[in-house]
N, C-alpha and C. Protein backbone atom coordinates (compact mmCIF):
# COMPACT_ATOMS: atom_id res chain seq x y z
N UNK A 1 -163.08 -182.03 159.84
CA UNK A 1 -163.31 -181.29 158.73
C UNK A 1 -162.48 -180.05 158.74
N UNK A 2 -162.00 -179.77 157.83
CA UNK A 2 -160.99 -179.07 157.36
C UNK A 2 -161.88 -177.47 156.99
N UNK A 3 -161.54 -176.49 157.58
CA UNK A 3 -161.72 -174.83 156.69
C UNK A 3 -161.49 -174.58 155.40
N UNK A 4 -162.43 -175.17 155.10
CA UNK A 4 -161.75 -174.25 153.09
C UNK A 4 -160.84 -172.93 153.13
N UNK A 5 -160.00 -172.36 152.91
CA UNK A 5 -159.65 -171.04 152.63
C UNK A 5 -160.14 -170.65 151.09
N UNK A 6 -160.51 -168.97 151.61
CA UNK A 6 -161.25 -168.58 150.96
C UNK A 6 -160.28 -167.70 150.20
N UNK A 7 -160.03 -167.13 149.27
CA UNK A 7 -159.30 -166.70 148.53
C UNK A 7 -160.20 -165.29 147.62
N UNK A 8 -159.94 -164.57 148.46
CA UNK A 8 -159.98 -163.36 147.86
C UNK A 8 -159.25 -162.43 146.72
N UNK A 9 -159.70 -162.28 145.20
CA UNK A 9 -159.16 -161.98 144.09
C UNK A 9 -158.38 -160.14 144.33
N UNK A 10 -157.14 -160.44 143.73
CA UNK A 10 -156.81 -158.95 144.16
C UNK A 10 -157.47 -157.72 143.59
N UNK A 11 -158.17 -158.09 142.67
CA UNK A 11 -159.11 -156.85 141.85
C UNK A 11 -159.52 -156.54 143.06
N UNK A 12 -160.63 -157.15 143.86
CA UNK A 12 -161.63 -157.06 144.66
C UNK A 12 -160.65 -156.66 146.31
N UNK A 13 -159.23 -157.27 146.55
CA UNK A 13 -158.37 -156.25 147.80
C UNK A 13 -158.12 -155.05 146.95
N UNK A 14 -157.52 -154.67 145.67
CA UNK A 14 -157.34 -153.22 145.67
C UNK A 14 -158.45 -152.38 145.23
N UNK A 15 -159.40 -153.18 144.39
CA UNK A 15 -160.90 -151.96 144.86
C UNK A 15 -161.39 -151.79 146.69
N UNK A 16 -161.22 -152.50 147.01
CA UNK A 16 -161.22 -152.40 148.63
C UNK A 16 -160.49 -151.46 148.91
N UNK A 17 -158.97 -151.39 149.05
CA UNK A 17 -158.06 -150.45 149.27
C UNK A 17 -158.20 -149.68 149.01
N UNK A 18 -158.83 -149.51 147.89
CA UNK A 18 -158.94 -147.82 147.13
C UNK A 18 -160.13 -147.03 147.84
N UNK A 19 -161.06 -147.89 147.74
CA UNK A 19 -162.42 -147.83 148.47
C UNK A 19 -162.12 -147.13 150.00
N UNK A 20 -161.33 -147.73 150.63
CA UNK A 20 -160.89 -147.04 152.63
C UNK A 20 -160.17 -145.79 152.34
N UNK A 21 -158.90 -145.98 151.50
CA UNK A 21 -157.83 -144.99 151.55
C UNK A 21 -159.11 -143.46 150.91
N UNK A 22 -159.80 -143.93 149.59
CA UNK A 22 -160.70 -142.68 149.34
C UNK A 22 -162.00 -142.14 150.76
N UNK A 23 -162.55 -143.11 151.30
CA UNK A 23 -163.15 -143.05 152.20
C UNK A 23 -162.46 -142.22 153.79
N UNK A 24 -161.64 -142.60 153.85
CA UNK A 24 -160.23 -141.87 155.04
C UNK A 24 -160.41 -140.65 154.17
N UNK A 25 -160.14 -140.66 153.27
CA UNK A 25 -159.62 -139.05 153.02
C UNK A 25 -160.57 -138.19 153.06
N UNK A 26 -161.96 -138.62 152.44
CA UNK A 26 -162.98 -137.95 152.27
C UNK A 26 -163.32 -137.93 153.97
N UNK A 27 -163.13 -138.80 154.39
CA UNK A 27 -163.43 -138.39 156.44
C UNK A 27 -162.71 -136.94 156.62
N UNK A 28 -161.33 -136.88 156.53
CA UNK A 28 -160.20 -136.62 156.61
C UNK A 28 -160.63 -134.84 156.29
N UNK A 29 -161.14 -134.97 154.86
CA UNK A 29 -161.43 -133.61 154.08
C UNK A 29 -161.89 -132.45 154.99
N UNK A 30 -162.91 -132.72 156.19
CA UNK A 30 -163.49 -131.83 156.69
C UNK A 30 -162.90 -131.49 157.69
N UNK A 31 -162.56 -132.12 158.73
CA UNK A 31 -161.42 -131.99 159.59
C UNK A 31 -159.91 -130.75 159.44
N UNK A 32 -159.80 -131.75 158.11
CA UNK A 32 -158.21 -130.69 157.35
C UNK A 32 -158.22 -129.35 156.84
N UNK A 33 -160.06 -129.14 156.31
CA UNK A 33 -160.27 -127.55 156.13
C UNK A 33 -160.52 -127.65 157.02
N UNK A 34 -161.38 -127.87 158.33
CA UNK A 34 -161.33 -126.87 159.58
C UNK A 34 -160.10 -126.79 159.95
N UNK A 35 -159.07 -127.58 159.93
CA UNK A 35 -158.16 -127.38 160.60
C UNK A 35 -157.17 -126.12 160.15
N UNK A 36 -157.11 -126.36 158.45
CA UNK A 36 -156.82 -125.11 157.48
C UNK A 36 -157.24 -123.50 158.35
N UNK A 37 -158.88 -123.35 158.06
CA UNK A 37 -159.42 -122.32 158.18
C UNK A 37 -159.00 -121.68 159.92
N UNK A 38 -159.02 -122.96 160.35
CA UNK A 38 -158.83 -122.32 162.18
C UNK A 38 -156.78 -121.73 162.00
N UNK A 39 -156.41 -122.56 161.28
CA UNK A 39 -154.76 -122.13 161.15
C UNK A 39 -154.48 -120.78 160.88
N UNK A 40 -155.91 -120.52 160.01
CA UNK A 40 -155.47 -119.29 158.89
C UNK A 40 -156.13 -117.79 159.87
N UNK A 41 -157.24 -118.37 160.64
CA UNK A 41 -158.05 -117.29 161.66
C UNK A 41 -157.09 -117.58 162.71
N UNK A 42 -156.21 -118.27 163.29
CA UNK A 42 -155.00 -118.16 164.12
C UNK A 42 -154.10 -116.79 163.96
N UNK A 43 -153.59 -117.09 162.63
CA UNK A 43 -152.47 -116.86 162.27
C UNK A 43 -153.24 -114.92 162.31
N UNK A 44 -154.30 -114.73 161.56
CA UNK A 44 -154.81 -113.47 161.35
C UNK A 44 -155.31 -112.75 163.12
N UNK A 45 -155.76 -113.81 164.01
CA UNK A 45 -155.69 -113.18 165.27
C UNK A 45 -154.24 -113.03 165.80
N UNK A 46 -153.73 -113.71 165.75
CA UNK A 46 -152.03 -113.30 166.27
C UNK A 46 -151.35 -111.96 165.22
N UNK A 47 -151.87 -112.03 164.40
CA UNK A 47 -151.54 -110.76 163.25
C UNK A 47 -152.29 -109.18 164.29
N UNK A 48 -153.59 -109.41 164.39
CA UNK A 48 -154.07 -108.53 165.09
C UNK A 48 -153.58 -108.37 166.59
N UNK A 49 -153.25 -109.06 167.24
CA UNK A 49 -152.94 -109.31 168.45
C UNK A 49 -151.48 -108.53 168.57
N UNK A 50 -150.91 -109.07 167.34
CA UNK A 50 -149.29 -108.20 167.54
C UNK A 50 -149.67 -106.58 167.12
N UNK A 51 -150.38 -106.47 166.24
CA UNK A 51 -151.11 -104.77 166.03
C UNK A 51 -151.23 -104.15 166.94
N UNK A 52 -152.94 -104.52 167.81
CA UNK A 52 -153.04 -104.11 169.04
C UNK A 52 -151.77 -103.96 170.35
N UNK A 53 -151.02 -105.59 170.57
CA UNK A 53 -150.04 -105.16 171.08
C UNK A 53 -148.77 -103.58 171.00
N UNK A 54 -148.71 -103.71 169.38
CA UNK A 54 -147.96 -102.37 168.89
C UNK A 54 -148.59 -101.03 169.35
N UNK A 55 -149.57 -100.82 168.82
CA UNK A 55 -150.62 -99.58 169.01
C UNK A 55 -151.00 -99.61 171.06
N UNK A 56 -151.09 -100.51 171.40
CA UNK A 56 -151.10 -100.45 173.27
C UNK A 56 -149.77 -99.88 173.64
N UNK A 57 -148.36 -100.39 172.50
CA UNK A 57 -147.50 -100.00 173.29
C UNK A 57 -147.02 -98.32 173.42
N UNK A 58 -147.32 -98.08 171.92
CA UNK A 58 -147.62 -96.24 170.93
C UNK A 58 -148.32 -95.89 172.00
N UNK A 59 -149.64 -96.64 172.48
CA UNK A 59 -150.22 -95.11 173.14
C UNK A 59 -149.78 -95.38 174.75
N UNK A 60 -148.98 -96.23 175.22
CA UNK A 60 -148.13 -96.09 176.22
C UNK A 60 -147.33 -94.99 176.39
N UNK A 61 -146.28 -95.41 175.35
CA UNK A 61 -145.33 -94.51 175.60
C UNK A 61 -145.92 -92.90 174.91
N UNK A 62 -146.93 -92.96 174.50
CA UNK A 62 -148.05 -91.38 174.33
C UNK A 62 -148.09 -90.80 175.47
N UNK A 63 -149.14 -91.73 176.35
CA UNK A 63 -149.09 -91.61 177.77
C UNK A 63 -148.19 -90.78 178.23
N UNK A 64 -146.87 -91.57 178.50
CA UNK A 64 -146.35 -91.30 179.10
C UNK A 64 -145.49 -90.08 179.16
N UNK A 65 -145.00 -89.85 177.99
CA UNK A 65 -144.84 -88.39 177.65
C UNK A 65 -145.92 -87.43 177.91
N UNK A 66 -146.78 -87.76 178.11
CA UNK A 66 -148.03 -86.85 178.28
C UNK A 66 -148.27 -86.33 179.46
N UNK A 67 -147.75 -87.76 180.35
CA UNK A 67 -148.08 -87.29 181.64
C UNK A 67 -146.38 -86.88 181.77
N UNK A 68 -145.46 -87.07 181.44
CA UNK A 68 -144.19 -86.55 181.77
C UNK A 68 -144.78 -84.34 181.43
N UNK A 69 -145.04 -84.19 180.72
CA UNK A 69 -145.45 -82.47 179.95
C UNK A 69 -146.66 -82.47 181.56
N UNK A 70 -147.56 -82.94 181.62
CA UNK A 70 -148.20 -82.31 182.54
C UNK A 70 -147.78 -82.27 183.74
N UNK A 71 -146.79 -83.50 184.33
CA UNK A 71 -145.98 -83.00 185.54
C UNK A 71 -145.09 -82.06 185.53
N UNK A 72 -144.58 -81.69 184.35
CA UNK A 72 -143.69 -80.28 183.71
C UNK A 72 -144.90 -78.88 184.35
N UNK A 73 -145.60 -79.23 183.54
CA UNK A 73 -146.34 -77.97 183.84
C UNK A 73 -147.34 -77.55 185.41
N UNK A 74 -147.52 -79.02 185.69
CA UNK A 74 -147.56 -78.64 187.17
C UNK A 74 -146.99 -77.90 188.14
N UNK A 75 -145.48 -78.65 187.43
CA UNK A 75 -144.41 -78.15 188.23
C UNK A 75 -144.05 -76.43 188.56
N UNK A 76 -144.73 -75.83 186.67
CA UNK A 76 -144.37 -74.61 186.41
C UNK A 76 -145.69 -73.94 187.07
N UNK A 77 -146.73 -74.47 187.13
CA UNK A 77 -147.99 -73.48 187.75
C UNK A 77 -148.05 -73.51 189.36
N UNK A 78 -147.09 -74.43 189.86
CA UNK A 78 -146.83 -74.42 191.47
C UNK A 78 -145.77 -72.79 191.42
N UNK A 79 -144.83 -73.20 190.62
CA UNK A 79 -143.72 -71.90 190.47
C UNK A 79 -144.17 -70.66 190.39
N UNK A 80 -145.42 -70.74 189.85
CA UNK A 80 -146.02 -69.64 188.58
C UNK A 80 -146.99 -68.98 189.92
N UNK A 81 -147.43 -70.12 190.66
CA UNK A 81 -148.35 -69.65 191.84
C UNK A 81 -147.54 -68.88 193.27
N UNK A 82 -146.55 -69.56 193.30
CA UNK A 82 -145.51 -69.30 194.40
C UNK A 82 -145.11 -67.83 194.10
N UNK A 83 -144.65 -67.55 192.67
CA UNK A 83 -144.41 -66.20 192.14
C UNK A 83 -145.27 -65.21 192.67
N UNK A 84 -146.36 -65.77 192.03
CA UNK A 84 -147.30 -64.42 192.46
C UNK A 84 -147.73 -64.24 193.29
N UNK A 85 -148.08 -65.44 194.50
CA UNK A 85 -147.90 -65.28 196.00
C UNK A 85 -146.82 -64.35 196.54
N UNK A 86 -145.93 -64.20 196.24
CA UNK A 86 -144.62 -63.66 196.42
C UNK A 86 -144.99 -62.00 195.79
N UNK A 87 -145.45 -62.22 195.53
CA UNK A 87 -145.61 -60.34 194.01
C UNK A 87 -146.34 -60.12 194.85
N UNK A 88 -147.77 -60.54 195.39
CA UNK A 88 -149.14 -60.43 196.24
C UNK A 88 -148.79 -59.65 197.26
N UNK A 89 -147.69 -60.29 198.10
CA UNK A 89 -147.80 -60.03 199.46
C UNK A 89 -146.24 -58.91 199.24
N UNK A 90 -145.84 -59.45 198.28
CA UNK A 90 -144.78 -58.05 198.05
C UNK A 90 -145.79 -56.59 198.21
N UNK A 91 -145.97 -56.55 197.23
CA UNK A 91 -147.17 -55.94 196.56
C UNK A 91 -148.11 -55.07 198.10
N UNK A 92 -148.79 -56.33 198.56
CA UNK A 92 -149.42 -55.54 199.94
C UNK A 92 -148.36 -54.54 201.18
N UNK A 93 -147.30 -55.23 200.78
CA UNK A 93 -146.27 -55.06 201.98
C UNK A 93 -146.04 -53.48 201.34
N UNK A 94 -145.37 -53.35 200.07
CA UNK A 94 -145.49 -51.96 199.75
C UNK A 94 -146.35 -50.72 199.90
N UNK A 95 -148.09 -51.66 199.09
CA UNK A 95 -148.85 -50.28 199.57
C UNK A 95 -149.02 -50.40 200.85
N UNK A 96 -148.69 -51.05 202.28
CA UNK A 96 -148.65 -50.53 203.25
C UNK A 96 -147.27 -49.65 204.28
N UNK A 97 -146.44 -50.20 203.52
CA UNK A 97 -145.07 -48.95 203.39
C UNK A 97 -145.61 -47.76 203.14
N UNK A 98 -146.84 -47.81 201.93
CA UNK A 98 -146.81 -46.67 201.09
C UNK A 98 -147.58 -45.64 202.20
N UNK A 99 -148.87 -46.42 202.58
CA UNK A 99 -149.92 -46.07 203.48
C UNK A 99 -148.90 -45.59 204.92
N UNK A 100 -148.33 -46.14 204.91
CA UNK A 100 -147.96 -45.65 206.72
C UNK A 100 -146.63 -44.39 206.07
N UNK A 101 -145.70 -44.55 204.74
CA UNK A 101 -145.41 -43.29 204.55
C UNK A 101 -146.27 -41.85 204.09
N UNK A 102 -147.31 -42.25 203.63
CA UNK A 102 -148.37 -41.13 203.39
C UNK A 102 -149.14 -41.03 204.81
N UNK A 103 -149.13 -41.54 205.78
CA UNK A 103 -149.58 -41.04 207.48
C UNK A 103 -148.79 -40.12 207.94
N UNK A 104 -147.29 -40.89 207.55
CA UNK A 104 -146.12 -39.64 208.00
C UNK A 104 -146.31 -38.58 206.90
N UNK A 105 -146.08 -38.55 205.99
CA UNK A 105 -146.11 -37.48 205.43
C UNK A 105 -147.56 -36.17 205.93
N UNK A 106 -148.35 -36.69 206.29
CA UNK A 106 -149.83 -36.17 206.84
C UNK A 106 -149.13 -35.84 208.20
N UNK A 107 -148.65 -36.33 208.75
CA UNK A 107 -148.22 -35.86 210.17
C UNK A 107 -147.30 -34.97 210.14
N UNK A 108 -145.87 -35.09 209.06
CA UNK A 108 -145.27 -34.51 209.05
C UNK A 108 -146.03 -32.73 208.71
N UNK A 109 -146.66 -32.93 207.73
CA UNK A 109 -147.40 -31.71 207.07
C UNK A 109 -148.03 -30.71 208.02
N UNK A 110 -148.86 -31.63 209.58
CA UNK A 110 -148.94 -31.12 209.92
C UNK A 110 -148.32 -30.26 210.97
N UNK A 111 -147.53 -31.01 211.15
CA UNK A 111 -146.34 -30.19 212.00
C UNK A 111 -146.00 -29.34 211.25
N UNK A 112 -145.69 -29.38 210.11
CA UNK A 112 -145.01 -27.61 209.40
C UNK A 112 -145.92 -26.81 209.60
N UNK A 113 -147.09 -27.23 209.14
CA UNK A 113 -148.60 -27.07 209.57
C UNK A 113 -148.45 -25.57 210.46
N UNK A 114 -148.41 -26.81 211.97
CA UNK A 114 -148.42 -25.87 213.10
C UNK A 114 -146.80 -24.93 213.56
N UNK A 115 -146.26 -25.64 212.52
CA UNK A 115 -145.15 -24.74 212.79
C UNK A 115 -145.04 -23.77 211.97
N UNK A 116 -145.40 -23.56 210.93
CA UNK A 116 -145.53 -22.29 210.61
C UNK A 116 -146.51 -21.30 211.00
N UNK A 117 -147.89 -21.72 211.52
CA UNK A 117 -148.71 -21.24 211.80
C UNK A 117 -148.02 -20.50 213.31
N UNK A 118 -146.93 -21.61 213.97
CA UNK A 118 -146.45 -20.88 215.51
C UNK A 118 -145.19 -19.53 215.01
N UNK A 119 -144.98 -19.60 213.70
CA UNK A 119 -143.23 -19.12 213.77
C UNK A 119 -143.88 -17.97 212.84
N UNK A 120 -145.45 -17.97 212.37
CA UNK A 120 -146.25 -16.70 211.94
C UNK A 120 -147.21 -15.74 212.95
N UNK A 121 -147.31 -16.71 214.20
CA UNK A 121 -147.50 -15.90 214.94
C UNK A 121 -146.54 -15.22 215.91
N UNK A 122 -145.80 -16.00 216.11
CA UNK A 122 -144.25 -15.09 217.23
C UNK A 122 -143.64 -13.76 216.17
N UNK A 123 -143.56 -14.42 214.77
CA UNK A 123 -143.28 -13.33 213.99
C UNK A 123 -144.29 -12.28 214.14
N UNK A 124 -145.48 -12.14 214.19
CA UNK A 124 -146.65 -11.08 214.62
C UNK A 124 -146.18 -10.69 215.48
N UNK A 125 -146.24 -10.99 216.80
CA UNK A 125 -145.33 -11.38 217.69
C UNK A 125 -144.95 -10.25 217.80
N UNK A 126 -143.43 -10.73 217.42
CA UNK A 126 -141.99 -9.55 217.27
C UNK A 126 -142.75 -8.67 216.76
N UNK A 127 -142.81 -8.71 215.94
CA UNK A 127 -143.45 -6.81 214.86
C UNK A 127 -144.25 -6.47 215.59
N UNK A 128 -145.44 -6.75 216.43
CA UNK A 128 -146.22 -6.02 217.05
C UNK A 128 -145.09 -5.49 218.59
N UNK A 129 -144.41 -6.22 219.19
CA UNK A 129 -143.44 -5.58 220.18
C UNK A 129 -142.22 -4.61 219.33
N UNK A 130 -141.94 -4.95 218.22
CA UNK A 130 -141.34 -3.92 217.68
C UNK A 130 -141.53 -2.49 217.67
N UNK A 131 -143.03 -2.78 217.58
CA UNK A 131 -143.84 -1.85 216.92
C UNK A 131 -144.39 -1.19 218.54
N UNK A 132 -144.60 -1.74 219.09
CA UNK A 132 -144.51 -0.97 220.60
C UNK A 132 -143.00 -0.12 221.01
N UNK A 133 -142.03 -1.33 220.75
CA UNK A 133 -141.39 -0.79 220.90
C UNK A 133 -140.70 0.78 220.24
N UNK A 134 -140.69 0.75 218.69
CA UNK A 134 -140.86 1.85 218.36
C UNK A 134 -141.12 3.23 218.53
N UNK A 135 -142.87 2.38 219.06
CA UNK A 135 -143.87 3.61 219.98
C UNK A 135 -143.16 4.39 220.93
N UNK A 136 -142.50 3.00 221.81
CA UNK A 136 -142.18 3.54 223.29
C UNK A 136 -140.64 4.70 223.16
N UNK A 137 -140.10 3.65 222.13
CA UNK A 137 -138.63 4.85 222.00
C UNK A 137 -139.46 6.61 221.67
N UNK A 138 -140.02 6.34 220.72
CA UNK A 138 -140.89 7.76 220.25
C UNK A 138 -141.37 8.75 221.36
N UNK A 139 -141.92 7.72 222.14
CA UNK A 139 -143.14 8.75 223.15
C UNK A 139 -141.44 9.05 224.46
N UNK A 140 -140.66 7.96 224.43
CA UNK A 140 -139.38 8.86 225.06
C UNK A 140 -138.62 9.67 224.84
N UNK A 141 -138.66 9.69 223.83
CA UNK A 141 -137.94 10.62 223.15
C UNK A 141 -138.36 11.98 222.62
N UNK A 142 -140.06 12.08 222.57
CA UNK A 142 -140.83 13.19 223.21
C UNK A 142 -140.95 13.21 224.13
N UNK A 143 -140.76 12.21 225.40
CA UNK A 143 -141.07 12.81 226.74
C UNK A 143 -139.60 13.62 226.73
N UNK A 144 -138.38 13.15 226.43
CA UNK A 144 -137.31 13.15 226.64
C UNK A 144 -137.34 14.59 226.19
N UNK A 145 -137.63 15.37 224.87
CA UNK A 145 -137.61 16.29 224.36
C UNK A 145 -138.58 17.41 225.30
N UNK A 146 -139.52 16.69 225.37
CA UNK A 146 -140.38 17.82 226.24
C UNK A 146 -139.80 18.47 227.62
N UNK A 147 -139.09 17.32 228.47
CA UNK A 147 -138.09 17.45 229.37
C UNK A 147 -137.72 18.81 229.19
N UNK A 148 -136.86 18.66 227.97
CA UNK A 148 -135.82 19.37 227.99
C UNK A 148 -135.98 20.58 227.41
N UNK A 149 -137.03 20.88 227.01
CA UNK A 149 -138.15 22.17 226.44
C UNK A 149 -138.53 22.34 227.93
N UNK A 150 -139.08 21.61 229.10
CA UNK A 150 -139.48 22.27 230.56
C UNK A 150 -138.34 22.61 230.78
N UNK A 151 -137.60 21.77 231.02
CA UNK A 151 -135.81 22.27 232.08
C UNK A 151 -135.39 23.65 230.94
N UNK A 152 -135.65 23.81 229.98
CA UNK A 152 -134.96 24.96 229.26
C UNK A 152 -135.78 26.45 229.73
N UNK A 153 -136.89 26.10 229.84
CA UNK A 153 -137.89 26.81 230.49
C UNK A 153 -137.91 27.31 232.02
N UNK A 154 -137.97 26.66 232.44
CA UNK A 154 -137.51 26.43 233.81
C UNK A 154 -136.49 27.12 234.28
N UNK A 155 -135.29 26.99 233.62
CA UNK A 155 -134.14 27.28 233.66
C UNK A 155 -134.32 29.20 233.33
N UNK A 156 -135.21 29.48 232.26
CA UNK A 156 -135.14 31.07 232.19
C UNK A 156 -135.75 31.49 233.09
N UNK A 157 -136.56 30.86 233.63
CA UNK A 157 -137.45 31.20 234.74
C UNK A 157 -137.03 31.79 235.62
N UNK A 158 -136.03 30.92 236.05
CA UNK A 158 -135.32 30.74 237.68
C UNK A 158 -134.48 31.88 237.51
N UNK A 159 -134.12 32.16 236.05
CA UNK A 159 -132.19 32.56 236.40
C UNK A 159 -131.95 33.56 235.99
């Protein structure tokens, strides 16, 4: 016995056909917007991603100038410190110049001090031996006179 073949009318293969190819697509539909929507939230994270990238790189090179100015100024408040370390001990070194020339000057002072006080008394001194001396020429020079008032005396006496 023989297989009949069955003979299928083409109305009924291309309503079929139409029937899968619409069926595929309508599968197809949900897939192709997710696939859409994930393309489009791709494309908008790589959008942000290159942003952020930009703005990470801005406040890099922010940074870095930033810290370039504060190693500047480090640099200048080490200088700035060294300076006045330097002024400080300048500074002390003088008022103790100053201090040990105001000791001398105190020492010196007093040596004029006592040296005038010695070169006011020898001067007393002299004037009071002057002043003896004076005396003494005087009282010789009345003895001397009186002498010679006796010997004149004397002399009528004898002669």
């Amino acid at each position: 016995m023989s297989a009949a073949k069955l003979e299928i009318p083409e109305a009924i293969v291309s309503a079929l056909g139409d029937w899968v190819r619409r069926t595929a697509e309508e599968a197809a539909a949900g897939p192709s917007e997710t696939l859409a929507r994930t393309e489009q939230a791709l494309q908008a994270a790589s959008a942000e991603l290159a942003e952020a990238s930009s703005a990470r790189d801005q406040a890099q090179a922010l940074a870095s100038a930033r810290q370039e100015e504060i190693d500047q100024l480090m640099a200048e408040l080490r200088n700035a410190r060294s300076i006045a370390t330097d002024a400080l001990v300048g500074k002390a070194k003088d008022q103790l110049a100053i201090e040990g020339k105001d000791a001398q000057l105190a020492d010196l002072r007093a040596q004029i001090e006592r040296n005038v006080g010695a070169a006011a008394a020898l001067s007393d001194a002299r004037l009071a031996a002057e002043m003896e001396l004076v005396g003494a020429v005087t009282a010789r020079d009345n003895y001397a006179a009186e002498i010679k008032e006796l010997r004149a005396r004397l002399a009528t006496r004898h002669g």
